[in-house]
N, C-alpha and C. Protein backbone atom coordinates (compact mmCIF):
# COMPACT_ATOMS: atom_id res chain seq x y z
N UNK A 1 -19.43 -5.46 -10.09
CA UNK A 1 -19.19 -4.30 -10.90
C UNK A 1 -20.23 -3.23 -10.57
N UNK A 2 -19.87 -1.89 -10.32
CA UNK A 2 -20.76 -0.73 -9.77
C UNK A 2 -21.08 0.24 -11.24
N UNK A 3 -21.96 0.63 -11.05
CA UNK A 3 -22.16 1.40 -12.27
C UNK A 3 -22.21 3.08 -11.94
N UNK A 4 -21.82 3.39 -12.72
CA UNK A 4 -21.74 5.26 -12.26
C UNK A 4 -23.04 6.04 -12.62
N UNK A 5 -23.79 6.78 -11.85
CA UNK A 5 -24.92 7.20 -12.04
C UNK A 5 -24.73 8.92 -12.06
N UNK A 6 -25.08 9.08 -12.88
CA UNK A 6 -24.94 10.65 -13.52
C UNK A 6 -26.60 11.34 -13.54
N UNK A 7 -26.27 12.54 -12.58
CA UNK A 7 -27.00 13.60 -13.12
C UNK A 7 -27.16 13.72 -14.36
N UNK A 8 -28.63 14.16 -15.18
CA UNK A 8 -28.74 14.46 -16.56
C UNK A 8 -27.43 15.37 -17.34
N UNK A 9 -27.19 16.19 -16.36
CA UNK A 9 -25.96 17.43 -16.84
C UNK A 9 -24.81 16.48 -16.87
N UNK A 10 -24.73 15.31 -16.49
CA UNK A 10 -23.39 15.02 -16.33
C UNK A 10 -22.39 15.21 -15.26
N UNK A 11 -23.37 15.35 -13.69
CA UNK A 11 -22.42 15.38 -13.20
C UNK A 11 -22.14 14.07 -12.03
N UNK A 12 -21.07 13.53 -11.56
CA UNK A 12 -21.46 12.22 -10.80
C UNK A 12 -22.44 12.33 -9.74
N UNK A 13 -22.90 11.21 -9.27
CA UNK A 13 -24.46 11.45 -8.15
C UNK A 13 -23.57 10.04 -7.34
N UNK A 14 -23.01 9.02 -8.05
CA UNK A 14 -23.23 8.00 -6.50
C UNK A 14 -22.75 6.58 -7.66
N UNK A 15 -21.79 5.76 -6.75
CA UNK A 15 -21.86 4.18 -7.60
C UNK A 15 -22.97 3.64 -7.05
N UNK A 16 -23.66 2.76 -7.95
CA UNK A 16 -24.64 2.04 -7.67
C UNK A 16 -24.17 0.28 -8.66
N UNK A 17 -25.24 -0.64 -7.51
CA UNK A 17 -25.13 -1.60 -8.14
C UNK A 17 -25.72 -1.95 -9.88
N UNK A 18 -25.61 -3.03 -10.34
CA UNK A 18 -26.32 -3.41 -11.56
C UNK A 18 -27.60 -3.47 -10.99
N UNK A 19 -28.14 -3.61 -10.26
CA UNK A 19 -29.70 -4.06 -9.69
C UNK A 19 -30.43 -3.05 -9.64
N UNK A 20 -29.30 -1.90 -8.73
CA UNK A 20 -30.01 -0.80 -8.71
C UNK A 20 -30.01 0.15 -9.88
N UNK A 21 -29.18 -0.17 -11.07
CA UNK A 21 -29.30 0.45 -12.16
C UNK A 21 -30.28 -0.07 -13.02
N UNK A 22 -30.26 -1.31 -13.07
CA UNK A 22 -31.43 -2.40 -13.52
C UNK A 22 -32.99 -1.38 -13.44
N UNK A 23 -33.29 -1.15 -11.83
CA UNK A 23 -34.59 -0.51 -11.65
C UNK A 23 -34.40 0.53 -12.33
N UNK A 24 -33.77 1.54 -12.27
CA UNK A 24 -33.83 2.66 -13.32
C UNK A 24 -33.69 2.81 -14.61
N UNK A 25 -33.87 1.57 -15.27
CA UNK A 25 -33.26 1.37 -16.71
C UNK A 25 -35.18 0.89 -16.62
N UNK A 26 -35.85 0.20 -15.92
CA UNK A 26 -37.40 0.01 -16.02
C UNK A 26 -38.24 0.31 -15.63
N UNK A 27 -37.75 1.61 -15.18
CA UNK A 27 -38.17 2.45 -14.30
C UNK A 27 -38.44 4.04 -15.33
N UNK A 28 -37.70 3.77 -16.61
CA UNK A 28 -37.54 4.80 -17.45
C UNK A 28 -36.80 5.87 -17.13
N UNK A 29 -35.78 5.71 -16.23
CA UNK A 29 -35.17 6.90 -15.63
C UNK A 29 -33.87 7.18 -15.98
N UNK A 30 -33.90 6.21 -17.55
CA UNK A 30 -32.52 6.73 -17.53
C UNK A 30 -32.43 7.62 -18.83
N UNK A 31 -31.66 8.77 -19.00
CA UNK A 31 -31.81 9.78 -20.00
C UNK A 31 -30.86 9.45 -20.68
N UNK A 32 -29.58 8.69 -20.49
CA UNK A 32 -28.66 8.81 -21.57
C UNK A 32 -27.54 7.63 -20.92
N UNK A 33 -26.76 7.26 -22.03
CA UNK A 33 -25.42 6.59 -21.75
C UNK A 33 -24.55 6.66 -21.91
N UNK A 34 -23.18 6.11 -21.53
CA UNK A 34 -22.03 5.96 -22.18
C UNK A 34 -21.35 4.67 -21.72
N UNK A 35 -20.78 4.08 -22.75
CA UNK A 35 -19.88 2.80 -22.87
C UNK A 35 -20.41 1.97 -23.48
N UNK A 36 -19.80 0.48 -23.81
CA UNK A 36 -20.40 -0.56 -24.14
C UNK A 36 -21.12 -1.26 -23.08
N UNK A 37 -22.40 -2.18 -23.35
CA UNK A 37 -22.90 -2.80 -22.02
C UNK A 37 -22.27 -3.60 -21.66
N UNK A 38 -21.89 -3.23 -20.14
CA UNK A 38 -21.31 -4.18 -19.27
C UNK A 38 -21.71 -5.85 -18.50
N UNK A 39 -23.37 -5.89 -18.53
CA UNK A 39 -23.82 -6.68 -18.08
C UNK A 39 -24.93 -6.28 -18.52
N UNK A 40 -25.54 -8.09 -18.86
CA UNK A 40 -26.92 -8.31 -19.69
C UNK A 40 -27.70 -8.82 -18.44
N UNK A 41 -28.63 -8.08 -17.54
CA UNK A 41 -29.47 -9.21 -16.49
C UNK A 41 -31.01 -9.62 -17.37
N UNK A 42 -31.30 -10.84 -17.30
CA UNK A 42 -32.69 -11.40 -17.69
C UNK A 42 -33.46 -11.73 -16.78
N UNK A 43 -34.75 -11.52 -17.16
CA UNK A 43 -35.85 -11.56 -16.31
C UNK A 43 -36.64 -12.57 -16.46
N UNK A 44 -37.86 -12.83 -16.61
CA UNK A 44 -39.20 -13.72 -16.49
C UNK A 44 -39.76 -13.60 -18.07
N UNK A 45 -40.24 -14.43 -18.42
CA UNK A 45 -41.18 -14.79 -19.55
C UNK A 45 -42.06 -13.80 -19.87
N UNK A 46 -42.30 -12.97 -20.95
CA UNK A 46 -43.37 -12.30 -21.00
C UNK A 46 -44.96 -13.01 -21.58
N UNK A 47 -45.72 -12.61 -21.12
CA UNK A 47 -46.80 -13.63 -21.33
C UNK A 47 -47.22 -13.59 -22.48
N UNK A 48 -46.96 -12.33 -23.38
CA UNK A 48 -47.98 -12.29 -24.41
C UNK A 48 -47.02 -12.85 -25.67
N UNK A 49 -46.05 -11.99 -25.70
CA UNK A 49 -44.81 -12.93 -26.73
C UNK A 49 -43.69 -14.13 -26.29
N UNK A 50 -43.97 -14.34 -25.03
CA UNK A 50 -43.07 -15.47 -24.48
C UNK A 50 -41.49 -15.44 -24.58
N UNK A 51 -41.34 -14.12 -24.85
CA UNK A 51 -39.98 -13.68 -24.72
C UNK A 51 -39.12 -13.36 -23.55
N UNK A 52 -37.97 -13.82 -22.94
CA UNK A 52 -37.46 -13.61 -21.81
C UNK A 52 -37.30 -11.91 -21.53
N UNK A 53 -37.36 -11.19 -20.74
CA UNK A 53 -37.16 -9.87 -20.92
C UNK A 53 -35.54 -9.84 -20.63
N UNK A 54 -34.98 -8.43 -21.15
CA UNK A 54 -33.51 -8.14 -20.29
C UNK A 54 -32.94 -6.66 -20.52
N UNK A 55 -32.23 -6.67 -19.85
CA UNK A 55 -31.92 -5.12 -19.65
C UNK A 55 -30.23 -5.34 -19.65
N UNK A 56 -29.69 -4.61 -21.14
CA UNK A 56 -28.65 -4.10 -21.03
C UNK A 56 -27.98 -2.86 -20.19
N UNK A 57 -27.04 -3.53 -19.72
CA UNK A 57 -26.70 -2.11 -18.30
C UNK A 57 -25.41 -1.32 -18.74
N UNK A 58 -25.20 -0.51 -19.01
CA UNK A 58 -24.06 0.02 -19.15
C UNK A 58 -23.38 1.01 -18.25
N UNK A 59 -21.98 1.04 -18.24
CA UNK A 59 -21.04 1.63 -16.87
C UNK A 59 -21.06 2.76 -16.28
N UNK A 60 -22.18 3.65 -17.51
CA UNK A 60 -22.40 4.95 -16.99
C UNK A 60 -23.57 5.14 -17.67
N UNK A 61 -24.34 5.86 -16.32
CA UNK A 61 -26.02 6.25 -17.06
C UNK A 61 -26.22 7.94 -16.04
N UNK A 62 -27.31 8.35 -17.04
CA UNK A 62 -27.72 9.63 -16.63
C UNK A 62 -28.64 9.21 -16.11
N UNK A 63 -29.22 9.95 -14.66
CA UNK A 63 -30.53 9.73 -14.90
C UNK A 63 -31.51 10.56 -14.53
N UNK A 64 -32.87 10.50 -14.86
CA UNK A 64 -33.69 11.68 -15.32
C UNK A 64 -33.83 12.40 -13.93
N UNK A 65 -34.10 14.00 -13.90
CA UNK A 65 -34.39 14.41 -12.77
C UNK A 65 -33.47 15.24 -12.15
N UNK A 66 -34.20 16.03 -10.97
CA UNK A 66 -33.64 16.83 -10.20
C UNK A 66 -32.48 16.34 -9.52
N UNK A 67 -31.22 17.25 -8.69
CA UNK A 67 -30.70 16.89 -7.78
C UNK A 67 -30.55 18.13 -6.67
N UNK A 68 -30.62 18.11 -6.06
CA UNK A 68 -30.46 19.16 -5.09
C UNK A 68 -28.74 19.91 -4.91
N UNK A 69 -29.02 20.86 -5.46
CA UNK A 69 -27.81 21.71 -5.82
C UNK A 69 -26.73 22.10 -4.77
N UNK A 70 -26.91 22.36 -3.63
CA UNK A 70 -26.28 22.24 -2.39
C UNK A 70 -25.19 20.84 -2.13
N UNK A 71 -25.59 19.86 -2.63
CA UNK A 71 -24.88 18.49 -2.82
C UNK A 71 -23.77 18.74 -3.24
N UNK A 72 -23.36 19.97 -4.34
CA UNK A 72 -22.29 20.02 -5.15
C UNK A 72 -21.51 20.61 -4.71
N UNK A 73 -21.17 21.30 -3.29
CA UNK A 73 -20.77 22.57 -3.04
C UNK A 73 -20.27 21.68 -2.14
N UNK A 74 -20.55 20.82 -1.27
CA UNK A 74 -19.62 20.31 -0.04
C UNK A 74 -18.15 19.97 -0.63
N UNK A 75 -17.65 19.88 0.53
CA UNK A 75 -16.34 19.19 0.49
C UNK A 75 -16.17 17.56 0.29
N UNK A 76 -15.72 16.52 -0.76
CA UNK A 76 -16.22 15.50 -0.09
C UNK A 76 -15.44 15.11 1.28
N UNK A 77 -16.05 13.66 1.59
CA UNK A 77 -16.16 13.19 3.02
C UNK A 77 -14.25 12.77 2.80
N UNK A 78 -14.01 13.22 4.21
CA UNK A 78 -12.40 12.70 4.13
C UNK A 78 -12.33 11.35 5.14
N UNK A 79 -11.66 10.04 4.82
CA UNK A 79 -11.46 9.08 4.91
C UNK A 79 -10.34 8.78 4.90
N UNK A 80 -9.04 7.86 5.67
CA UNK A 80 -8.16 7.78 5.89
C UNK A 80 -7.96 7.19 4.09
N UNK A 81 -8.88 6.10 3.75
CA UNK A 81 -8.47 5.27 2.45
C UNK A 81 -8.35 6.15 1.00
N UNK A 82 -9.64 7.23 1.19
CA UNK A 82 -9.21 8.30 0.31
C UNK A 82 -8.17 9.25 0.27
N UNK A 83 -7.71 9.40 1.48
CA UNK A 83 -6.71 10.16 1.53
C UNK A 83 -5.31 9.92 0.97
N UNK A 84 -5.03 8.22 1.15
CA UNK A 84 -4.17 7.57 1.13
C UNK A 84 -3.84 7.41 -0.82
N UNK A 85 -4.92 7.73 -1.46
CA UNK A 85 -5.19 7.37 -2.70
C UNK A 85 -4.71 8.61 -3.63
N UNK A 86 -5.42 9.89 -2.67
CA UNK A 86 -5.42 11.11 -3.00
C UNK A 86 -3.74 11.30 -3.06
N UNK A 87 -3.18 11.28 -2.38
CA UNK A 87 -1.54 11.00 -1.91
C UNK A 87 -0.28 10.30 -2.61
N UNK A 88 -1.51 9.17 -3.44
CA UNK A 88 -0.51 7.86 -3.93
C UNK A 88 0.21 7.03 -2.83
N UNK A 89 -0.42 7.02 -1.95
CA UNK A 89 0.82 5.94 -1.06
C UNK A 89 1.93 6.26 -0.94
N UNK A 90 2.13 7.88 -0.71
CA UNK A 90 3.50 7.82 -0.50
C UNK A 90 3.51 9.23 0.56
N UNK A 91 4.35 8.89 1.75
CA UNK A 91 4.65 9.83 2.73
C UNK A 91 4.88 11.33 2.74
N UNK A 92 4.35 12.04 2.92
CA UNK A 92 4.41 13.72 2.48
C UNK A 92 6.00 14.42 3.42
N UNK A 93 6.57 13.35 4.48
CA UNK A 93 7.76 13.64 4.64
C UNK A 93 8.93 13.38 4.26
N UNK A 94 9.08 11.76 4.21
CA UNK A 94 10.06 11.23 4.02
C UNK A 94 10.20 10.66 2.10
N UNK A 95 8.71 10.50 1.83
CA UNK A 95 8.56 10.86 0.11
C UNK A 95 8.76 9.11 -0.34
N UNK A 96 8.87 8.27 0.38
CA UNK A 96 8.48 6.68 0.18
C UNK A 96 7.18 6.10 0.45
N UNK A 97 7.13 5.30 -0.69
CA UNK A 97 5.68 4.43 -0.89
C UNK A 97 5.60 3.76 0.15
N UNK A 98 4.24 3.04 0.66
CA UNK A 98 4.31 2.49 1.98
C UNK A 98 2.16 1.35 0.94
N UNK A 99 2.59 0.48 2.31
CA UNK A 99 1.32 -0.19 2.13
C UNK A 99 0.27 0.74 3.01
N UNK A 100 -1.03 0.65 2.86
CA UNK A 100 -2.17 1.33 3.64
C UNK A 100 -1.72 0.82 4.80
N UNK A 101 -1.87 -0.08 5.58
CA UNK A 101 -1.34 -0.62 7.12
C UNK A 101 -0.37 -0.12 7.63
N UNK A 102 0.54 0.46 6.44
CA UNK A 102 2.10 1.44 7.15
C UNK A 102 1.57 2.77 7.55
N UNK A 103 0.36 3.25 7.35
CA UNK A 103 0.29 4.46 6.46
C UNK A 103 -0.23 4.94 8.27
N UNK A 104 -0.66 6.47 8.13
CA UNK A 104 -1.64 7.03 8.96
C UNK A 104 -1.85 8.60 8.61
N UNK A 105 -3.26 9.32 9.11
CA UNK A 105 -3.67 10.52 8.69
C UNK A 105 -3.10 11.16 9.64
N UNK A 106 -1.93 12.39 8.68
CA UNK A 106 -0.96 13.21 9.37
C UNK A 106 -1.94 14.30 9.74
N UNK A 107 -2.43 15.52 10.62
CA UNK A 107 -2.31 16.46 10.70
C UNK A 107 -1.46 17.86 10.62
N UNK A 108 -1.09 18.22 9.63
CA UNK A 108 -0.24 19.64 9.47
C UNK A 108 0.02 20.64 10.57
N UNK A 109 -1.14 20.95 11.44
CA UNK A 109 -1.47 21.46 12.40
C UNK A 109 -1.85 20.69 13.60
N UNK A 110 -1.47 19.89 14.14
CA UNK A 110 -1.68 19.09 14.87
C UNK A 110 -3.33 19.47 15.51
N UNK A 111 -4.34 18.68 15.63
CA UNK A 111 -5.67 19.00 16.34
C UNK A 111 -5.81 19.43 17.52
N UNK A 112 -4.78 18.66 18.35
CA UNK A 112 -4.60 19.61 19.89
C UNK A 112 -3.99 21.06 19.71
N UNK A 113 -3.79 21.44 18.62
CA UNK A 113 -3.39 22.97 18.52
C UNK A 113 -4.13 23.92 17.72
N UNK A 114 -5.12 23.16 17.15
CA UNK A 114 -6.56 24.00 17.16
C UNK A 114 -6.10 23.78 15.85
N UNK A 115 -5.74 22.73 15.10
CA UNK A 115 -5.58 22.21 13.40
C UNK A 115 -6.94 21.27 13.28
N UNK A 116 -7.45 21.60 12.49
CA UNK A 116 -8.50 20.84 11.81
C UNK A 116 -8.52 19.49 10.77
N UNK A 117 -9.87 18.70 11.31
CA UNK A 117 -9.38 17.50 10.42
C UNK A 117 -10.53 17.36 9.09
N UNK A 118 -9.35 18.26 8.46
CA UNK A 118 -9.98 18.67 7.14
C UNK A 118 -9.10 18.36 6.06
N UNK A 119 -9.56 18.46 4.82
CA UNK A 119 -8.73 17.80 3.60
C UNK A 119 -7.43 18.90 3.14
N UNK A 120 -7.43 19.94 3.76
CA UNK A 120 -6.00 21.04 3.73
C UNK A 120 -5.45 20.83 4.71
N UNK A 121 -5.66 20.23 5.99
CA UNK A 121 -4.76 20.20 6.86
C UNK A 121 -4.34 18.66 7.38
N UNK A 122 -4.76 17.97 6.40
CA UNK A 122 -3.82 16.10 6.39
C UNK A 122 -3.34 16.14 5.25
N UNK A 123 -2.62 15.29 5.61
CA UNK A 123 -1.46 14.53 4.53
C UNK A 123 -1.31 13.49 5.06
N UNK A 124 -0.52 12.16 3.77
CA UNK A 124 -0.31 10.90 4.52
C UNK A 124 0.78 10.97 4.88
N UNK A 125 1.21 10.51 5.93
CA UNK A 125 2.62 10.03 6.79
C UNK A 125 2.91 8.31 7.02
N UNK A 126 3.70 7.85 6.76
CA UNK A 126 4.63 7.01 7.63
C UNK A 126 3.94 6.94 8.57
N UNK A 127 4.16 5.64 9.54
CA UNK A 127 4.01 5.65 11.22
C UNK A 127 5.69 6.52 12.00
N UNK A 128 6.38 5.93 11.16
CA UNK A 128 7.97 6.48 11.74
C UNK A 128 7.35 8.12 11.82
N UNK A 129 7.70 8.67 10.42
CA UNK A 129 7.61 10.01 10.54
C UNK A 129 6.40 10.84 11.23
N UNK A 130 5.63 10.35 11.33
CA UNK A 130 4.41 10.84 11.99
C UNK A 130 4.42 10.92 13.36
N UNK A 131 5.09 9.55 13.71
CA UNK A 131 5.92 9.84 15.67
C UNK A 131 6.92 10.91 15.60
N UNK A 132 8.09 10.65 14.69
CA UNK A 132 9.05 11.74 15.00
C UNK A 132 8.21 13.20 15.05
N UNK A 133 7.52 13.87 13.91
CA UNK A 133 6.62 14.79 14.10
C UNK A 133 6.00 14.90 15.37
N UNK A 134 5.55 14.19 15.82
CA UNK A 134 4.59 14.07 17.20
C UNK A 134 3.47 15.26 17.12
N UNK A 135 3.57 16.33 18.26
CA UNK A 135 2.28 16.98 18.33
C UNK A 135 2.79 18.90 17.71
N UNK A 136 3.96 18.53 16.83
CA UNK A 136 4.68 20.00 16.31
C UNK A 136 3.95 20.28 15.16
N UNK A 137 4.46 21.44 14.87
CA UNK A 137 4.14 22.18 13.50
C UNK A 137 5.20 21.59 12.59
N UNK A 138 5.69 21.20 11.24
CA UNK A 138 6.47 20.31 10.41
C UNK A 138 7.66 21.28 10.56
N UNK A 139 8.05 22.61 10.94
CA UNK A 139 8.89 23.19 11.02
C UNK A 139 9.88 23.45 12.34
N UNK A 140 8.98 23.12 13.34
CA UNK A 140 9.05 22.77 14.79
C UNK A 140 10.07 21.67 14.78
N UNK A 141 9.47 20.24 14.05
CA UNK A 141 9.87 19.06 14.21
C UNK A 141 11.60 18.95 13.06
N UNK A 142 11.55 19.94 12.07
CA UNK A 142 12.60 20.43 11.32
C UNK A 142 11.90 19.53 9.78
N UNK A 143 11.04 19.22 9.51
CA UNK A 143 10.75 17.95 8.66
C UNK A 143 10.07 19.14 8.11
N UNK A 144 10.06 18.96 6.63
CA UNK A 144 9.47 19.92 5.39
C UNK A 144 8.57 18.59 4.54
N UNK A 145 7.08 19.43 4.09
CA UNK A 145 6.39 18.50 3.48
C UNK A 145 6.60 18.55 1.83
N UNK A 146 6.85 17.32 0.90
CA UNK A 146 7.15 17.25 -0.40
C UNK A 146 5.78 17.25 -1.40
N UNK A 147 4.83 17.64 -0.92
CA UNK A 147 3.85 17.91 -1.46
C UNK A 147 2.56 18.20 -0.79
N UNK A 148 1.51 19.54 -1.67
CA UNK A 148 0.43 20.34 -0.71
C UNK A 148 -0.26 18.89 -0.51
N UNK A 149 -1.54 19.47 0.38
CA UNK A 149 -2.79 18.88 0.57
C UNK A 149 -3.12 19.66 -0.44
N UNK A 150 -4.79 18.98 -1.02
CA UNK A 150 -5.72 19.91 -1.67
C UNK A 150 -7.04 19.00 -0.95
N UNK A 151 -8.32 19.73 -1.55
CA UNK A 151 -9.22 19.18 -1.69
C UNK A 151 -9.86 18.30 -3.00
N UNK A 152 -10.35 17.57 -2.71
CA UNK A 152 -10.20 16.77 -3.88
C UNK A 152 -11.60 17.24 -4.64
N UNK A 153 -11.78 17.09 -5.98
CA UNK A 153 -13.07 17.58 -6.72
C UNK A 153 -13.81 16.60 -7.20
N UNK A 154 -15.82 17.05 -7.78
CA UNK A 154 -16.64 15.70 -7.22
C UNK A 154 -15.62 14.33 -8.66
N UNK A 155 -15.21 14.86 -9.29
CA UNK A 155 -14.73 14.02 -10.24
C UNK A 155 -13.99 13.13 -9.75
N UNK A 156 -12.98 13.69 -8.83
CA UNK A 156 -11.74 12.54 -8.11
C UNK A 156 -12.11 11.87 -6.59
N UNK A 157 -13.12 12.47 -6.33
CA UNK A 157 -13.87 11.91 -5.12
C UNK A 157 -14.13 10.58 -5.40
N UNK A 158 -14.83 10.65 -6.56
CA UNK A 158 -15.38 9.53 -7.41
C UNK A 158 -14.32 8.24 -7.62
N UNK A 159 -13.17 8.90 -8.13
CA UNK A 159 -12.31 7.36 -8.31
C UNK A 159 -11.69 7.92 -7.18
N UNK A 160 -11.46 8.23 -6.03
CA UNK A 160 -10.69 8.34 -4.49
C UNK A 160 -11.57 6.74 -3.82
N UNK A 161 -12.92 6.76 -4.54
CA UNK A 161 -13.42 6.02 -3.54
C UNK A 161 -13.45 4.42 -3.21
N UNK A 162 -12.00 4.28 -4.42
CA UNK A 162 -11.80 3.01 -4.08
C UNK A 162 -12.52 1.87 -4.76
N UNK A 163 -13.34 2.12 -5.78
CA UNK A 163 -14.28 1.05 -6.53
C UNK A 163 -13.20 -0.04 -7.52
N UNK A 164 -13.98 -0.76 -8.43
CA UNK A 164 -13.06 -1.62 -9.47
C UNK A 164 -14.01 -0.82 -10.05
N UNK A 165 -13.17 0.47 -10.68
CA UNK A 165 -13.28 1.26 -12.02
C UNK A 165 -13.05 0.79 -13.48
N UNK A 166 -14.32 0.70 -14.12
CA UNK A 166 -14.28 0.01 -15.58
C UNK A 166 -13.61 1.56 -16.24
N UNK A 167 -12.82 0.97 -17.31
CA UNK A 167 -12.09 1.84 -18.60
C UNK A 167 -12.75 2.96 -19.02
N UNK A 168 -14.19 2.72 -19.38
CA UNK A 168 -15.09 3.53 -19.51
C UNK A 168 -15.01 4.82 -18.43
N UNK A 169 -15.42 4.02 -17.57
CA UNK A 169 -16.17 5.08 -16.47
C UNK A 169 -14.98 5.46 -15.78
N UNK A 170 -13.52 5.55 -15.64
CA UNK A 170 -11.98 6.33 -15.55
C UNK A 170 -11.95 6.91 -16.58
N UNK A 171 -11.71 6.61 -17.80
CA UNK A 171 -11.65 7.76 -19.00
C UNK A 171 -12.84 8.90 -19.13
N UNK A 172 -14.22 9.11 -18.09
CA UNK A 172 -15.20 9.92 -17.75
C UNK A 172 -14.33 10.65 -16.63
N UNK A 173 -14.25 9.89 -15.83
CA UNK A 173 -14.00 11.03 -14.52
C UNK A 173 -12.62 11.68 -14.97
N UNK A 174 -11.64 11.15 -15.62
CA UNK A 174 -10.53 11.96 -15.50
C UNK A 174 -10.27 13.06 -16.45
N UNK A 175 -11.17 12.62 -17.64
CA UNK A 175 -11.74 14.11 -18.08
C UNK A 175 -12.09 15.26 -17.40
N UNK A 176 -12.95 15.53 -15.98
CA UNK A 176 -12.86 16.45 -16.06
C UNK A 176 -12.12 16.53 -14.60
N UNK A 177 -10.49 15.84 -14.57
CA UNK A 177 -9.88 15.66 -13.45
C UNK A 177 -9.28 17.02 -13.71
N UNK A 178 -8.57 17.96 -12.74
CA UNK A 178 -7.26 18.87 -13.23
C UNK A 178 -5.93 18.13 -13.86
N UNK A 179 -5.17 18.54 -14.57
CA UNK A 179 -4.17 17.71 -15.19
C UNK A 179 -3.25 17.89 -13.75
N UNK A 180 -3.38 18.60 -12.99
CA UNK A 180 -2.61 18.51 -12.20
C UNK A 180 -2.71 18.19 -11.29
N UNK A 181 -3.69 17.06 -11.17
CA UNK A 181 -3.96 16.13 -9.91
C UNK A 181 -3.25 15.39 -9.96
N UNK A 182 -2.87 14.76 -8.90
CA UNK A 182 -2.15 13.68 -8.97
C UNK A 182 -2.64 12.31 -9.29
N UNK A 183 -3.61 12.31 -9.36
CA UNK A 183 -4.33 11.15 -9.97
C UNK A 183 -4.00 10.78 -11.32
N UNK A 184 -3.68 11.75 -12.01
CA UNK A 184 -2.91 11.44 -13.44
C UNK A 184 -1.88 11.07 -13.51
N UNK A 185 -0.52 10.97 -12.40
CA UNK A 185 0.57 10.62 -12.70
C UNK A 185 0.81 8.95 -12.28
């Protein structure tokens, strides 16, 4: 189980393990929470009261401190598995669900034609439709796409990335998802 680590403001920074949330929970670095605790880790005997120590961890923590503001402004990183997620598993031509192994990153603009491999110019495809397309423009090939690309925002980056998302920490990010992501449907 990964725990979500939040900028003080609230904004996502990175999944991290329980271990590594562990150190920042005794480390004093954490400013705030949300959820019920997910995992209780115990430690060593304390010498003076002979009490086991332990640190309740919960699914989402703030934690204290700067972040470097430039971080927020990128695009995130595009990945065939995020893409595929971003998409729903389903073909931007032919408009059927497919397994990840069916799947592949379409270019809109094909790259040998000076299309970029950027998060506006893929979509997921089929292997079928993605050959028939070959190295055309989708209008070239006569094939029309059933839904845009976008870029995805740091909120949906976050569950794009494929984790085992606790209840908690999905009912955070999709708050401040657009309702009109597709991640909501």
């Amino acid at each position: 189980m990964d725990v979500l680590q939040l900028d003080v403001s609230g904004r996502p920074q990175a999944w991290i393990t329980t271990r590594e949330a562990a150190v920042i929970y005794a480390s004093d670095g954490v400013a705030w929470t949300l959820g019920d605790p997910c995992q209780v880790l115990r430690g060593g005997l304390q010498r003076v009261s002979g009490q086991q120590s332990r640190i309740e961890v919960h699914p989402i923590i703030a934690v204290r401190g700067a972040v470097p503001s430039r971080a927020w402004r990128q695009a995130p990183a595009l990945t065939n598995s995020k893409l595929f997620v971003r998409d729903r598993f389903v073909c931007a031509y032919c408009g059927h669900r497919y397994l990840p192994e069916d799947l592949t990153r379409e270019h809109i603009q094909p790259t040998s034609r000076g299309g970029q491999d950027s998060w506006m110019n893929c979509i997921t495809a089929c292997k079928s439709c993605n050959g028939r397309k070959g190295n055309r423009m989708p209008e070239e090939a006569h094939m029309s796409l059933l839904y845009l690309p976008y870029v995805p925002s740091l909120h949906e980056d976050m569950i794009l990335r494929g984790r085992r998302i606790l209840a908690d920490q999905m009912d955070f990010l999709l708050a401040s998802v657009p309702r009109t992501s597709r991640l909501h449907g």
